[in-house]
C-alpha atoms as a PDB file:
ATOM      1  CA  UNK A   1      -9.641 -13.542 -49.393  1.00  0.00           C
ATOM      2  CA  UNK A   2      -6.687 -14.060 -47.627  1.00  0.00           C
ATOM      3  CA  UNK A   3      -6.937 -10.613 -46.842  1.00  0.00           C
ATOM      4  CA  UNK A   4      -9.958 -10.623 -44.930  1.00  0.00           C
ATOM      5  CA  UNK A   5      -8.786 -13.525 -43.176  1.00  0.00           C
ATOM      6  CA  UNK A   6      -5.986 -11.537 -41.339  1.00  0.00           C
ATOM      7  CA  UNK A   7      -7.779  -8.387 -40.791  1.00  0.00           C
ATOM      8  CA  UNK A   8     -10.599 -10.760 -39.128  1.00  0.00           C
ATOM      9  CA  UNK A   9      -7.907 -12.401 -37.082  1.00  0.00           C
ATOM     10  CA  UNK A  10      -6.391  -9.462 -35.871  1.00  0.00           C
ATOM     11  CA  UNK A  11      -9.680  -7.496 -35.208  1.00  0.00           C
ATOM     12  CA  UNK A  12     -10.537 -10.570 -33.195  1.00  0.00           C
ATOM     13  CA  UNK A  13      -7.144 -10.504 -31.303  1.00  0.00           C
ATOM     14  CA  UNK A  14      -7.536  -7.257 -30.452  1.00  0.00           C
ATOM     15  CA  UNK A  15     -10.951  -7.467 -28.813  1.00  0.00           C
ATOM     16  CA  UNK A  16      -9.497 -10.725 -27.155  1.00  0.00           C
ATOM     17  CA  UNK A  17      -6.844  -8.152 -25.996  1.00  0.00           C
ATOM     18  CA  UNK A  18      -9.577  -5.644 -24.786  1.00  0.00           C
ATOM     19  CA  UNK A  19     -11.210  -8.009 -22.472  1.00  0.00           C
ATOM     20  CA  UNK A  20      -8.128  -9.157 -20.875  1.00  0.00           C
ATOM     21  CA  UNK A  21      -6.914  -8.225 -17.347  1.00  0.00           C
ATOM     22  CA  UNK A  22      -4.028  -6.104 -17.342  1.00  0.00           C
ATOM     23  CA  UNK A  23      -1.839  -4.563 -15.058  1.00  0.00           C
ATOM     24  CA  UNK A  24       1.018  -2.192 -15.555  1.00  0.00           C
ATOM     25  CA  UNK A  25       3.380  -0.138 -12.755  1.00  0.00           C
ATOM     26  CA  UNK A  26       4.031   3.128 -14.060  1.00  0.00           C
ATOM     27  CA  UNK A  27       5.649   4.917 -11.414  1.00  0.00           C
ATOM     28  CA  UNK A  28       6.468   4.272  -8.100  1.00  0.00           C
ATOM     29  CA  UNK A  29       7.647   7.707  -6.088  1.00  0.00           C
ATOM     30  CA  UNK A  30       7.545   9.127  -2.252  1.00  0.00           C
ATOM     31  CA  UNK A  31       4.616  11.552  -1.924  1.00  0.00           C
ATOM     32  CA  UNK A  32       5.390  12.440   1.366  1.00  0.00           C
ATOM     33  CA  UNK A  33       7.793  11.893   4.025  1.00  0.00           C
ATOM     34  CA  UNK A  34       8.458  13.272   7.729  1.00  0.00           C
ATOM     35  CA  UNK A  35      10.991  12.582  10.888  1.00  0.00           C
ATOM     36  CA  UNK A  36      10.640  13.752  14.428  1.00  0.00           C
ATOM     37  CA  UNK A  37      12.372  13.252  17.322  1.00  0.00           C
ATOM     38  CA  UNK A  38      10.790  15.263  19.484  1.00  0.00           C
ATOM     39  CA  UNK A  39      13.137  14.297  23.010  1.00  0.00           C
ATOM     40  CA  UNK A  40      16.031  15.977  20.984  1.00  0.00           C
ATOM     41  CA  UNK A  41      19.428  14.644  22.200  1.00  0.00           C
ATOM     42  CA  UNK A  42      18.336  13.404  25.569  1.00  0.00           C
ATOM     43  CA  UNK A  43      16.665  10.005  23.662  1.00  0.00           C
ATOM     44  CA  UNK A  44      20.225   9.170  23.187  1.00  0.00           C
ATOM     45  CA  UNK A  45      21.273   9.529  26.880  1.00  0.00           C
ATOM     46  CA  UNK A  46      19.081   6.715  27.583  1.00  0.00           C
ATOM     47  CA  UNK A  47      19.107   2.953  27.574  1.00  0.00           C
ATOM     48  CA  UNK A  48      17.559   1.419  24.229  1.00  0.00           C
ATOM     49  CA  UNK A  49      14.564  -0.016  25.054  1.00  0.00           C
ATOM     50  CA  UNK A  50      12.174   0.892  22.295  1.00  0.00           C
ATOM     51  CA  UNK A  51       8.255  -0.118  21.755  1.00  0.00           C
ATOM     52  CA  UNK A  52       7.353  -0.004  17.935  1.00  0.00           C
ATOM     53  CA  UNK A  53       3.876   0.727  16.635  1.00  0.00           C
ATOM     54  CA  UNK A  54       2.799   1.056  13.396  1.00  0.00           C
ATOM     55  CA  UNK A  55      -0.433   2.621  11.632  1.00  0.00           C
ATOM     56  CA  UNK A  56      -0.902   1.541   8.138  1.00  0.00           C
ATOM     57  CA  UNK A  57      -3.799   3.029   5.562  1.00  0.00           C
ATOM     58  CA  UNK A  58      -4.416   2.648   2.062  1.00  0.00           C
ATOM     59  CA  UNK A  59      -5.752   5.625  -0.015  1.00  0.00           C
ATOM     60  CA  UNK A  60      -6.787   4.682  -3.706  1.00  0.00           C
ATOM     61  CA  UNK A  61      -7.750   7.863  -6.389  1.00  0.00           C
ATOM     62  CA  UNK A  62      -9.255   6.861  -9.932  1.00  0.00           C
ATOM     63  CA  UNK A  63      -6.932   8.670 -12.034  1.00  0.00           C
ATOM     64  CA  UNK A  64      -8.839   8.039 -15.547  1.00  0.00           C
ATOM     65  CA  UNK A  65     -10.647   4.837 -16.938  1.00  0.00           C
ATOM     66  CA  UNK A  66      -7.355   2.820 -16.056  1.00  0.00           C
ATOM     67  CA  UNK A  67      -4.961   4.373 -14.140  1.00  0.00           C
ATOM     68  CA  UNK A  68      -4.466   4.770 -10.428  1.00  0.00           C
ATOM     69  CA  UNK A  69      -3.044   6.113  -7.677  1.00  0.00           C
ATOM     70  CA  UNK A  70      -2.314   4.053  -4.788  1.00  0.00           C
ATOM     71  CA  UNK A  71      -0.992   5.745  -1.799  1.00  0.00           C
ATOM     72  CA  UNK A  72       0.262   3.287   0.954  1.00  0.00           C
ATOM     73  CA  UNK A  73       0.328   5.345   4.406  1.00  0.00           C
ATOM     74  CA  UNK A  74       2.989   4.160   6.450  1.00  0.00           C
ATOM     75  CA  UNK A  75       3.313   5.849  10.523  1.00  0.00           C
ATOM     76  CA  UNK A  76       6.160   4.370  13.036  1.00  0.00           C
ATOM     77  CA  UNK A  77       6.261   5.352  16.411  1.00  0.00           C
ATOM     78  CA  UNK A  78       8.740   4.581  18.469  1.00  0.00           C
ATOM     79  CA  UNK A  79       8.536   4.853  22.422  1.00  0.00           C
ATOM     80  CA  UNK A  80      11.064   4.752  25.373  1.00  0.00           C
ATOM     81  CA  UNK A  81       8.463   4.506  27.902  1.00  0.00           C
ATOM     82  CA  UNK A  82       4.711   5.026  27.712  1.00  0.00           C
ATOM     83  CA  UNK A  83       4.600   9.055  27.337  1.00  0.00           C
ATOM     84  CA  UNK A  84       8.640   9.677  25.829  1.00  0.00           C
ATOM     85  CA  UNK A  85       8.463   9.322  21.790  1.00  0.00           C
ATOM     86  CA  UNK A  86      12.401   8.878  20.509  1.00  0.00           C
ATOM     87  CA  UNK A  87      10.944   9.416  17.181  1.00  0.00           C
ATOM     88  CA  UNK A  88       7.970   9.172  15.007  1.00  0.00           C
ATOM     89  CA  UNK A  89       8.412   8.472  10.931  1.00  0.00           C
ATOM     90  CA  UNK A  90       5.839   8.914   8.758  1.00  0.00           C
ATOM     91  CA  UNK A  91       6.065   7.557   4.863  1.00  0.00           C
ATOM     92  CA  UNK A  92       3.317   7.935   2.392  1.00  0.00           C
ATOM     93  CA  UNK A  93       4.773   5.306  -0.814  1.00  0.00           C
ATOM     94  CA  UNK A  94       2.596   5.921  -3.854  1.00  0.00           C
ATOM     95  CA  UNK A  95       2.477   4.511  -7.211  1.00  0.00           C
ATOM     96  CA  UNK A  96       0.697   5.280 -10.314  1.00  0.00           C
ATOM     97  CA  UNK A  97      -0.501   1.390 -11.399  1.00  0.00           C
ATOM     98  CA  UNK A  98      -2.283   0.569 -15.002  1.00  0.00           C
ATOM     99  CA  UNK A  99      -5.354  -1.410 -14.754  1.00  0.00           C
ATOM    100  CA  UNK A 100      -8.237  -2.862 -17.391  1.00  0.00           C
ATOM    101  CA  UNK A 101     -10.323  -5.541 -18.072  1.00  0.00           C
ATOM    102  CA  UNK A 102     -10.419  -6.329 -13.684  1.00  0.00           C
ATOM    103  CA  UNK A 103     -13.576  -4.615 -12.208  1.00  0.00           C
ATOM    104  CA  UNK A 104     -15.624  -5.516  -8.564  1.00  0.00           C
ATOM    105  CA  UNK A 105     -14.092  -7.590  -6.280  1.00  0.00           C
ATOM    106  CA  UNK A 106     -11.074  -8.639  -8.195  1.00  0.00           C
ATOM    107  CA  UNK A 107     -10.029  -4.771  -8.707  1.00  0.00           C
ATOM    108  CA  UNK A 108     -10.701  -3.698  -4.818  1.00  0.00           C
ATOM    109  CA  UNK A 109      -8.059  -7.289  -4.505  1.00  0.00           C
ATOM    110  CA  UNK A 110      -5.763  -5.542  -6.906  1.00  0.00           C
ATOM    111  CA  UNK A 111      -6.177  -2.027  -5.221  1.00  0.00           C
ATOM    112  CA  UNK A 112      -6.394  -2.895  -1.566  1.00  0.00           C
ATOM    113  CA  UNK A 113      -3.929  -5.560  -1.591  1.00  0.00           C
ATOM    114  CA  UNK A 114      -1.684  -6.325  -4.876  1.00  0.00           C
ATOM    115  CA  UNK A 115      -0.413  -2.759  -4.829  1.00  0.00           C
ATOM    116  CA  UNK A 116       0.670  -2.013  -1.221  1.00  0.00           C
ATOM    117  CA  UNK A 117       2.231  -5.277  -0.883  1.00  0.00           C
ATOM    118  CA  UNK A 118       3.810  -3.951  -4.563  1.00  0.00           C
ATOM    119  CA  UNK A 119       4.581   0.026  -2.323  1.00  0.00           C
ATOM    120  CA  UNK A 120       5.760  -1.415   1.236  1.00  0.00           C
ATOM    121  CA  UNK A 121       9.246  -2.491   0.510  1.00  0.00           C
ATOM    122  CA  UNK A 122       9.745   1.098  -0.347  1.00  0.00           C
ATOM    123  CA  UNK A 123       8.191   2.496   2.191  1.00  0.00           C
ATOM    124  CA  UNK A 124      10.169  -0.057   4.420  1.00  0.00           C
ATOM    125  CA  UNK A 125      13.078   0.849   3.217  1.00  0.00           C
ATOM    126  CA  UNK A 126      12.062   4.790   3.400  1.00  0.00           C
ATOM    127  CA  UNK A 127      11.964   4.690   7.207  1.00  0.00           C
ATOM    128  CA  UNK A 128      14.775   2.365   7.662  1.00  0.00           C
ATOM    129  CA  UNK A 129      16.596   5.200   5.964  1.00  0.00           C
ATOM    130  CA  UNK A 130      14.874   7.768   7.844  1.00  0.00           C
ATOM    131  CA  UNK A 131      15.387   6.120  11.135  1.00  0.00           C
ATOM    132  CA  UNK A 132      19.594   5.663  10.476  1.00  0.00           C
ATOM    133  CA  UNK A 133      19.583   9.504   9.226  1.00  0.00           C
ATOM    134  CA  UNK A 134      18.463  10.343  12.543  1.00  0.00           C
ATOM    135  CA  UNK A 135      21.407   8.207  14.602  1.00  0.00           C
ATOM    136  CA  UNK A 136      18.943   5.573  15.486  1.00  0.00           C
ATOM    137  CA  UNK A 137      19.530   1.548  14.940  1.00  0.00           C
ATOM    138  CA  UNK A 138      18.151   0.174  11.999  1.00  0.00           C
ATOM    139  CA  UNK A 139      14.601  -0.494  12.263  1.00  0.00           C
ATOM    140  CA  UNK A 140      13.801  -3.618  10.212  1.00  0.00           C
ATOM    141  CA  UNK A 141       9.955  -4.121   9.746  1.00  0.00           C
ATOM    142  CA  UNK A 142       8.160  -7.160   9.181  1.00  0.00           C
ATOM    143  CA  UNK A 143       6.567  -8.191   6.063  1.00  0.00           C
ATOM    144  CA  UNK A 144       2.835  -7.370   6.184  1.00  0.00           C
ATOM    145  CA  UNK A 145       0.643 -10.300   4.753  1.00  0.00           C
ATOM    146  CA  UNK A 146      -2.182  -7.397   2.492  1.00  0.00           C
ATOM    147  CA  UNK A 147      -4.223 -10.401   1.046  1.00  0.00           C
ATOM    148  CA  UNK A 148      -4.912 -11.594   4.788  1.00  0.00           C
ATOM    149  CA  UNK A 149      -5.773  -8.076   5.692  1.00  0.00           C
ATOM    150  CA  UNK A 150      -7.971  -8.189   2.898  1.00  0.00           C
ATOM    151  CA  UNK A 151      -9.476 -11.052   3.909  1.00  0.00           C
ATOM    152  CA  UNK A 152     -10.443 -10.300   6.833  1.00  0.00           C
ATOM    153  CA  UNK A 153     -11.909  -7.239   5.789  1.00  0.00           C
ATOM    154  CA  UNK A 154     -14.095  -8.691   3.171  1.00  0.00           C
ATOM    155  CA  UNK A 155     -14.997 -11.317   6.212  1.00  0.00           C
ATOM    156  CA  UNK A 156     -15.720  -8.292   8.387  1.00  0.00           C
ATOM    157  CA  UNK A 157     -18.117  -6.035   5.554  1.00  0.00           C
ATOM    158  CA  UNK A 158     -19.622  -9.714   4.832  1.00  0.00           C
ATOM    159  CA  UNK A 159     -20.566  -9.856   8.317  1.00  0.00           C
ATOM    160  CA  UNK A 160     -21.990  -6.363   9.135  1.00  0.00           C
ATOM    161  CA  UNK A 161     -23.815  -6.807   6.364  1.00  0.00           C
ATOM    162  CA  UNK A 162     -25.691 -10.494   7.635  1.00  0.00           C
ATOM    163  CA  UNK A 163     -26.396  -8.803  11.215  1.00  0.00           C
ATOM    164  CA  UNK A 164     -27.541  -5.870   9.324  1.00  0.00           C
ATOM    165  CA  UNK A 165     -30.004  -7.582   7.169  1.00  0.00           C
ATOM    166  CA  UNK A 166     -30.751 -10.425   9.941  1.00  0.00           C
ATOM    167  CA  UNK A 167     -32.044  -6.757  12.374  1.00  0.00           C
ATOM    168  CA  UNK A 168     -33.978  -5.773   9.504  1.00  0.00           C
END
């Protein structure tokens, strides 16, 4: 009897276990990474005076039934004047992430926001690196805030979809 008991209790701990979120990093790695500077050695004849822009794009692939690869894409562009480019970085920062038991909104969340803010201190660092290789100053990026970018998306589908069903 006491038998039964346990393998009761831990058939019912591991179907607890089943239904319970989890999340696992199982790799974190560069997947690709470029440097240009296309003025050569002339960008260093002039005064330092740079304009920074940055593109930023996620790219999620379903590996199997729970794992995934995120892939934060990470461009810097950096300007003397409006046509001169010192030098352009570009970072793509993956990781291989474990998920189950999360599904609809609360895995896009997870996917869309969770792991890049997990990927872009690497990728941070990546052209920070890249930048100094290249004789450049450091170039220190600001944190990017993913759950308000996800926000605001959400906000933004939520809305298309109201004016699209308000035309209708």
């Amino acid at each position: 009897m006491a038998e039964e008991n346990q393998n009761s209790e831990q058939a019912a701990a591991s179907e607890g276990q089943a239904g319970t979120p989890q999340f696992a990093i199982n790799r974190v790695y560069v997947k690709d990474l470029s440097f240009e500077s296309p003025q050569g050695a002339k960008v260093f004849t002039t005064q330092w005076q740079p304009k920074v822009s940055q593109d930023l794009n996620t790219q999620i692939d379903r590996l199997d039934d729970t794992h995934f690869e995120v892939v934060l894409k990470l461009t810097i562009t950096v300007k003397m004047d409006e046509e001169k480019i010192a030098f352009l970085a570009e970072v793509h920062q993956a990781g291989i992430f474990e998920v189950s038991g999360v599904d609809g909104v609360h895995l896009q969340h997870l996917m869309t926001a969770a792991c890049p803010q997990i990927l872009f201190p690497y990728a941070r660092e990546a052209i920070d690196n890249l930048a100094n290789r290249g004789g450049f100053p450091p170039l220190n990026l600001p944190p990017i805030n993913f759950d308000m970018l996800f926000a605001q998306a959400a906000a933004k589908a939520k809305a298309e979809t109201e004016s699209a069903s308000g035309q209708a």
